[in-house]
N, C-alpha and C. Protein backbone atom coordinates (compact mmCIF):
# COMPACT_ATOMS: atom_id res chain seq x y z
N UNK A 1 116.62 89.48 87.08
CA UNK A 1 116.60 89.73 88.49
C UNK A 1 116.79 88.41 89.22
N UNK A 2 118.05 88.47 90.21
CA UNK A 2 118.38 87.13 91.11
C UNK A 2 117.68 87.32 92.15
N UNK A 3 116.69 86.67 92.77
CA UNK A 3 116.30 86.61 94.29
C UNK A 3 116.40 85.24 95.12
N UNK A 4 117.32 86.12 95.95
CA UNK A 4 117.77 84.82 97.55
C UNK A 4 116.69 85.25 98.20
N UNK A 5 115.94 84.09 98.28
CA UNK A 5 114.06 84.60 99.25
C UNK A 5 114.70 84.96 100.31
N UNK A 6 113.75 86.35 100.99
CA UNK A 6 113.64 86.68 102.00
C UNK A 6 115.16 87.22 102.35
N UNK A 7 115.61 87.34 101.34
CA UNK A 7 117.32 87.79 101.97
C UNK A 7 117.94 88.70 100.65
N UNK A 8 117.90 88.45 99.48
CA UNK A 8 117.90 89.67 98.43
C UNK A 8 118.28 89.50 97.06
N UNK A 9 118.21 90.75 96.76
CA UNK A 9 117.52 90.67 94.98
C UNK A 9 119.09 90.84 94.15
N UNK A 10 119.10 90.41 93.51
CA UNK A 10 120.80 90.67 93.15
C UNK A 10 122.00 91.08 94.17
N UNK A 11 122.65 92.11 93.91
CA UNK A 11 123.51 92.24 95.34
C UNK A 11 122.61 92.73 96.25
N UNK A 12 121.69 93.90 96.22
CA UNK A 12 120.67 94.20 97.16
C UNK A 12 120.37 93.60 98.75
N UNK A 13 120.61 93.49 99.85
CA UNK A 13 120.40 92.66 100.71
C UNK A 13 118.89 93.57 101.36
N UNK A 14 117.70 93.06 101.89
CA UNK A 14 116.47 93.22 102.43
C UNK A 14 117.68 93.89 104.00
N UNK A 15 117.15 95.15 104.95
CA UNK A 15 117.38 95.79 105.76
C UNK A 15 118.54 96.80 105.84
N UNK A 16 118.96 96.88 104.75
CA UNK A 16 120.13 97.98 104.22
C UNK A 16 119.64 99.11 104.30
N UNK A 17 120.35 99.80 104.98
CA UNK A 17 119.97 100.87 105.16
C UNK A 17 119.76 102.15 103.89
N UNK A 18 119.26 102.83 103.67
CA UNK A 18 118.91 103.39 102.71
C UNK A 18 119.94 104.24 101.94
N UNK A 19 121.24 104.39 102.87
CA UNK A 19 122.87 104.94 102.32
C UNK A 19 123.28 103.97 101.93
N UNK A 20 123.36 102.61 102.26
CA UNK A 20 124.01 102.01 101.47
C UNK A 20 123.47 101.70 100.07
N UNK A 21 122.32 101.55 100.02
CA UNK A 21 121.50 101.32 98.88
C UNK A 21 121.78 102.49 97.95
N UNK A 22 121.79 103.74 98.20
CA UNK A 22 122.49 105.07 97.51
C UNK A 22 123.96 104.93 97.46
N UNK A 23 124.52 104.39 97.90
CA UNK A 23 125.94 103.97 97.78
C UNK A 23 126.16 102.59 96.61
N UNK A 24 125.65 101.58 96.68
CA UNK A 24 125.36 100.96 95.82
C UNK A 24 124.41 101.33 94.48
N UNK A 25 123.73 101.81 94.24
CA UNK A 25 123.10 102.23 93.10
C UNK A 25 123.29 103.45 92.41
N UNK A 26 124.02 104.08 93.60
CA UNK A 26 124.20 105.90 93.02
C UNK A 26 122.79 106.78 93.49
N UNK A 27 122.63 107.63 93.21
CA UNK A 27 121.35 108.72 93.24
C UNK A 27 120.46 108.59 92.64
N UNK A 28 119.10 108.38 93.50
CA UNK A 28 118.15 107.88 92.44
C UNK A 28 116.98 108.58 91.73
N UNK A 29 117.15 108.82 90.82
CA UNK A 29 115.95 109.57 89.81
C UNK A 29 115.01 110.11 90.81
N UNK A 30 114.10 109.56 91.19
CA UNK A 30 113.39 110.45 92.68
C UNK A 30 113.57 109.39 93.70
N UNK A 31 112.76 110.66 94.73
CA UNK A 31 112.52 109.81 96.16
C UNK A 31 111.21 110.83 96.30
N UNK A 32 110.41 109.43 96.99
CA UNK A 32 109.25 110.03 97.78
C UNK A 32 108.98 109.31 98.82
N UNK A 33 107.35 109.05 99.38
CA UNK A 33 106.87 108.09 99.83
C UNK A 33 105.19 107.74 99.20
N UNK A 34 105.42 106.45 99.47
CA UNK A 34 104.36 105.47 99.00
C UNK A 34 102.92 105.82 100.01
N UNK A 35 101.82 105.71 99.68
CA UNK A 35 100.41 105.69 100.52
C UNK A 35 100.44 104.72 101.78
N UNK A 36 101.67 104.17 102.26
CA UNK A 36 101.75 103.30 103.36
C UNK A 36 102.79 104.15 103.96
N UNK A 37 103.06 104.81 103.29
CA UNK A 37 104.26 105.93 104.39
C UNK A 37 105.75 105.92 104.47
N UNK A 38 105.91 104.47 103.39
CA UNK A 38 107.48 104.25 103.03
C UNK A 38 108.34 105.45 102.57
N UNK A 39 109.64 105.10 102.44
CA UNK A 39 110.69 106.24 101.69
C UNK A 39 110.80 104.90 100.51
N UNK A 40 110.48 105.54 99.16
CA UNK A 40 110.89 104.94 97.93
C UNK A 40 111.76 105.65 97.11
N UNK A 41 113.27 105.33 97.10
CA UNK A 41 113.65 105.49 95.85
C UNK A 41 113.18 104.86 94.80
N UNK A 42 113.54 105.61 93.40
CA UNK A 42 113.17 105.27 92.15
C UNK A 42 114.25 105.09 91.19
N UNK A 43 114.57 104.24 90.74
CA UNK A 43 116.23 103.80 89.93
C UNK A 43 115.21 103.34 88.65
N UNK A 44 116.12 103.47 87.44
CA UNK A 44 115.84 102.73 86.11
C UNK A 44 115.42 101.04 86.33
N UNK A 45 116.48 100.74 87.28
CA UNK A 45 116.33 99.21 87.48
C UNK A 45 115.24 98.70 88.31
N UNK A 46 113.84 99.61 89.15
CA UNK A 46 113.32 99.69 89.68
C UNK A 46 112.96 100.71 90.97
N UNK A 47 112.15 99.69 92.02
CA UNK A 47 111.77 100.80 93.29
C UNK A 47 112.30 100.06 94.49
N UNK A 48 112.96 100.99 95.74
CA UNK A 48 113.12 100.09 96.64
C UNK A 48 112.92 101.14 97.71
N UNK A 49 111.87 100.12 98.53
CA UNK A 49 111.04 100.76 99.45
C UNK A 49 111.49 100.37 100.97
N UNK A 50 111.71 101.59 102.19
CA UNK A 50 112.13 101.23 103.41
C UNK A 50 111.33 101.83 104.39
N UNK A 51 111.33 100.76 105.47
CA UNK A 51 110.55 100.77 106.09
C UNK A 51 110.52 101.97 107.34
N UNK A 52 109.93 102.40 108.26
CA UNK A 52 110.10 103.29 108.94
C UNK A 52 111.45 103.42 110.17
N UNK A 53 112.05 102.60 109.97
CA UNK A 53 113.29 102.22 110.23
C UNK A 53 114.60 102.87 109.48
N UNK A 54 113.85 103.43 108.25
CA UNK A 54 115.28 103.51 107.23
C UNK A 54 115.53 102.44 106.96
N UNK A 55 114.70 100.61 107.02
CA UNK A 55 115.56 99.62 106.12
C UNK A 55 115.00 99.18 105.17
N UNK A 56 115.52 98.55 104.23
CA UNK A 56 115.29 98.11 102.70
C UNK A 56 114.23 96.98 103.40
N UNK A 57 112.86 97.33 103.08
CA UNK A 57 111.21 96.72 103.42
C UNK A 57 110.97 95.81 102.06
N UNK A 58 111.28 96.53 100.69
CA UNK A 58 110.75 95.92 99.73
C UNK A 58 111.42 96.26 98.47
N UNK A 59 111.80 95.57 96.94
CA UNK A 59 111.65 95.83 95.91
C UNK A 59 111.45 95.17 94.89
N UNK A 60 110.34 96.31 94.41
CA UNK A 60 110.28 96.06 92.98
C UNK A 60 110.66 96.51 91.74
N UNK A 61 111.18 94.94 90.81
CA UNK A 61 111.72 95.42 89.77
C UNK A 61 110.91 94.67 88.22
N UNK A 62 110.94 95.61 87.00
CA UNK A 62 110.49 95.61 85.88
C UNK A 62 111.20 94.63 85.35
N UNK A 63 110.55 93.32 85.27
CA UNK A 63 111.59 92.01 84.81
C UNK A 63 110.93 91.21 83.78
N UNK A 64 111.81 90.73 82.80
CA UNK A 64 110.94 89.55 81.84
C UNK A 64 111.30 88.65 81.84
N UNK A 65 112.52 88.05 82.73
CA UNK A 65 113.17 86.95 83.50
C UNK A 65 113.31 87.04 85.10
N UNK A 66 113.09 86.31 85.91
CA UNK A 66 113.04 86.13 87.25
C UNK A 66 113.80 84.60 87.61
N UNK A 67 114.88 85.22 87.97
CA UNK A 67 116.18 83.55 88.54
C UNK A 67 115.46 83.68 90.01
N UNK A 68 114.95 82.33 90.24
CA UNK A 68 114.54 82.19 91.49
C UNK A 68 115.39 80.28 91.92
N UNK A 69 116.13 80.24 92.42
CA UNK A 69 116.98 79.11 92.72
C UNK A 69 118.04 79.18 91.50
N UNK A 70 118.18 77.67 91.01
CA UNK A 70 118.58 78.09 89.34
C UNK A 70 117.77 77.71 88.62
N UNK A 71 116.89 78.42 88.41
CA UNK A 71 116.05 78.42 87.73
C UNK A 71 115.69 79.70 86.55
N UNK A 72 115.54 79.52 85.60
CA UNK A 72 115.34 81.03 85.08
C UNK A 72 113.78 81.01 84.66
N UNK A 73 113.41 81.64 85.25
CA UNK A 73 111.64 81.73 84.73
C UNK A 73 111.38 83.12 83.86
N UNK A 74 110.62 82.88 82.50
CA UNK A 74 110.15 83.97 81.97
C UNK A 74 108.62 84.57 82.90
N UNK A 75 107.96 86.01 83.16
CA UNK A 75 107.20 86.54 83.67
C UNK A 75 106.32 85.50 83.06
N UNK A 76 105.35 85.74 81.89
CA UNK A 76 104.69 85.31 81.71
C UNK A 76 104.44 83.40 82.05
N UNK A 77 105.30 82.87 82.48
CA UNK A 77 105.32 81.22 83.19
C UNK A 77 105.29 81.63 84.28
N UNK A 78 105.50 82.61 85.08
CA UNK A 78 105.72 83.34 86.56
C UNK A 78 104.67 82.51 87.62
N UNK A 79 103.36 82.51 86.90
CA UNK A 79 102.34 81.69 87.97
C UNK A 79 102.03 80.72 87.82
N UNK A 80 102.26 80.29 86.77
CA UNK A 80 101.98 78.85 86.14
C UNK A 80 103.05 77.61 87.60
N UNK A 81 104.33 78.65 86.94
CA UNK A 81 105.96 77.94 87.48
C UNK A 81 105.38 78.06 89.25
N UNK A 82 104.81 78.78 90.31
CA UNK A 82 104.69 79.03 91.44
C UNK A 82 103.83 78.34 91.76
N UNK A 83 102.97 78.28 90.86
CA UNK A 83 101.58 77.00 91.64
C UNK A 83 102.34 75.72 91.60
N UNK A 84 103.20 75.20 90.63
CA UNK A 84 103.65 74.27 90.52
C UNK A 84 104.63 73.45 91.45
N UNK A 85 105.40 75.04 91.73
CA UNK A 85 106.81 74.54 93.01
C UNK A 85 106.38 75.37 94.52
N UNK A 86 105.68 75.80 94.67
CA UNK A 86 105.18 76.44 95.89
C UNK A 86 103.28 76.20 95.99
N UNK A 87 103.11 75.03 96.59
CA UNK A 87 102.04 74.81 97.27
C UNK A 87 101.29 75.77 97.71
N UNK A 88 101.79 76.77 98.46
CA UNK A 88 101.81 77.13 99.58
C UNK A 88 101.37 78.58 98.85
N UNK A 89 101.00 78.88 97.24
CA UNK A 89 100.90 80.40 96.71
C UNK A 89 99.65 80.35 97.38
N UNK A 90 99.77 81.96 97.25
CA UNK A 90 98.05 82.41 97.42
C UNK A 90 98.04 83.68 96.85
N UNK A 91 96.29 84.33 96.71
CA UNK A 91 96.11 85.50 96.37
C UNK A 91 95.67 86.74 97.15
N UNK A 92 95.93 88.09 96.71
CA UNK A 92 96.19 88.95 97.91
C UNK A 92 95.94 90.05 97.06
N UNK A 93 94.87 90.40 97.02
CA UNK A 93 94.61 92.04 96.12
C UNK A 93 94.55 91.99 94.45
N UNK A 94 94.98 91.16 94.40
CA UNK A 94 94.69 90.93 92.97
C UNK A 94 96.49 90.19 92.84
N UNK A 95 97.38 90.27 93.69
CA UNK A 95 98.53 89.81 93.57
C UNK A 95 98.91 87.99 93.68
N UNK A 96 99.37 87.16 93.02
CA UNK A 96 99.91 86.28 93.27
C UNK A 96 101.38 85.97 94.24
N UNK A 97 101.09 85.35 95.19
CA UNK A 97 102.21 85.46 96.44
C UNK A 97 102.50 84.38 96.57
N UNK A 98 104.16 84.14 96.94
CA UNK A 98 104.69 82.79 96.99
C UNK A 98 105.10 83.07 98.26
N UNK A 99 105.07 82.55 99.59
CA UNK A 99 105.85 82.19 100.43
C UNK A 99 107.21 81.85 100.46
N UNK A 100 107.01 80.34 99.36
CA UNK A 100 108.39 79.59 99.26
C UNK A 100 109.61 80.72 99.10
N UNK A 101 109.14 81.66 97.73
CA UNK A 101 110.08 82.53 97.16
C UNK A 101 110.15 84.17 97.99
N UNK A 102 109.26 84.15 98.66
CA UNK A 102 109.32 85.54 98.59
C UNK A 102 108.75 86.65 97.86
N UNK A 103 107.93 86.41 97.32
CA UNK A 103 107.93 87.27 95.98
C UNK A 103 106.50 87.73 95.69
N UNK A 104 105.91 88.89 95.15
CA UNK A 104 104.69 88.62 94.88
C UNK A 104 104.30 89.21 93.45
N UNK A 105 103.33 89.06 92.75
CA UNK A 105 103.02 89.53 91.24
C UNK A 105 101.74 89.84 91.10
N UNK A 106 101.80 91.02 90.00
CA UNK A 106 100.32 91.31 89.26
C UNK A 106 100.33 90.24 88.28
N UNK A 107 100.11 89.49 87.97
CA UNK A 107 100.00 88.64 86.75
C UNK A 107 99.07 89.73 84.98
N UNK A 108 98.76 90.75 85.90
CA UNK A 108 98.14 91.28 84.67
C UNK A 108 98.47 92.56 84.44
N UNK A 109 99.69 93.04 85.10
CA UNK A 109 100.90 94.43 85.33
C UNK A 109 101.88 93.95 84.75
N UNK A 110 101.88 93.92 83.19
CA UNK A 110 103.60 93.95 82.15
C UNK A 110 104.41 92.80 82.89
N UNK A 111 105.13 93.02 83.57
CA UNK A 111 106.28 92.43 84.46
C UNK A 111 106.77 92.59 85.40
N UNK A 112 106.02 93.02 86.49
CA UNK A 112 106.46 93.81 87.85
C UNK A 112 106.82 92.24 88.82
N UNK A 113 108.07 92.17 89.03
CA UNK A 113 107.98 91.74 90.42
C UNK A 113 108.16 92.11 91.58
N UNK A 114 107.80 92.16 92.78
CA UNK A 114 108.02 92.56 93.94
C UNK A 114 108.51 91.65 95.16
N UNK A 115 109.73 91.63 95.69
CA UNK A 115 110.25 90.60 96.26
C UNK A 115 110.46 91.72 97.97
N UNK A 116 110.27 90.51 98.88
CA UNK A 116 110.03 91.56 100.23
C UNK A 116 110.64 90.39 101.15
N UNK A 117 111.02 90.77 102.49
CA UNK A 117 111.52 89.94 103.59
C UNK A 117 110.68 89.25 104.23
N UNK A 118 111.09 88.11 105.29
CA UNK A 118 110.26 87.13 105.68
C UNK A 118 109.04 88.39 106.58
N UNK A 119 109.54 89.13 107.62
CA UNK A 119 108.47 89.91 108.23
C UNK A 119 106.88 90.44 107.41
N UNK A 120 107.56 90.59 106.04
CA UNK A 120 106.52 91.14 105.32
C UNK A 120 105.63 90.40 104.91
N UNK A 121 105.89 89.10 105.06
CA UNK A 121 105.03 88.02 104.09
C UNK A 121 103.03 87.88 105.68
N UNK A 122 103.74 88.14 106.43
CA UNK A 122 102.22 88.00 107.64
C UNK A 122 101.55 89.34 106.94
N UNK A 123 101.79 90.47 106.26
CA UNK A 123 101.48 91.24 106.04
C UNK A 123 100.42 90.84 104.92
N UNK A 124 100.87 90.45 103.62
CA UNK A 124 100.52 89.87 102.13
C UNK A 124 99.27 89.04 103.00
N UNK A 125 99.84 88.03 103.59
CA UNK A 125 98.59 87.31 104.54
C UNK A 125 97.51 87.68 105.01
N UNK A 126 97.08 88.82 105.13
CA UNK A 126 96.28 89.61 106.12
C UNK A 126 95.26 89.61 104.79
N UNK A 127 95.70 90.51 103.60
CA UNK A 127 95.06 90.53 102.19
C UNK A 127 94.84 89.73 101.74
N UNK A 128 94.74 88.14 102.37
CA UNK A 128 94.09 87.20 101.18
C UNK A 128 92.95 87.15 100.86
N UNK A 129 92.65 86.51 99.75
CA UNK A 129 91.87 86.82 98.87
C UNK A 129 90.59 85.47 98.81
N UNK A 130 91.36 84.56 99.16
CA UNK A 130 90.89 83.22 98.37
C UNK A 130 90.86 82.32 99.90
């Protein structure tokens, strides 16, 4: 998984409307919504969640590599590598959150990452932890 912080995850761009995202990915295995009230499709390659707008709010994808600059990070270095190049991490529900990147993690959920737009990050903020 490639993420341009705050702007998008492979071709994926953050505020796409939810046809193009079905236009780009095809039809996705389900759709529902999330306990915050999102529309989530569900693809093999992950979840991508929009906001009450109809725009691409968030996704997460099942990764055991994460290219963040050029960088290739394996999950498991995931927090090690973020404390190191982002000052600025913090914790939020049990999640590790980078500002710098965008991005946030269970460190103790397999390999989930979840990468979201700059608006969303005051959000992650609200949940800190530490």
């Amino acid at each position: 998984m490639r993420i341009e912080p705050y702007k998008r995850v492979d071709a994926i761009e953050f505020g796409a409307s939810r046809d193009l995202v079905v236009a780009s990915l095809g039809k996705p295995m389900r759709e529902g919504r999330t306990r915050k009230g999102m529309v989530e499709l569900e693809y093999p390659s992950g979840f991508y969640r929009f906001n009450a707008n109809s725009l691409l709010a968030e996704i997460s994808v099942d990764t055991p590599v994460v290219e963040l600059d050029t960088m290739s990070v394996p999950f498991k270095n995931l927090g090690a590598f973020l404390r190191n190049q982002d000052h600025e991490t913090f914790e939020a529900m049990g999640f590790i959150v980078s500002p710098k990147y965008g991005i946030a993690f269970d460190p103790h959920d397999a390999s989930w990452v979840t990468a979201f737009p700059q608006e969303s990050l005051s959000l992650w903020r609200s949940f800190t932890t530490r």
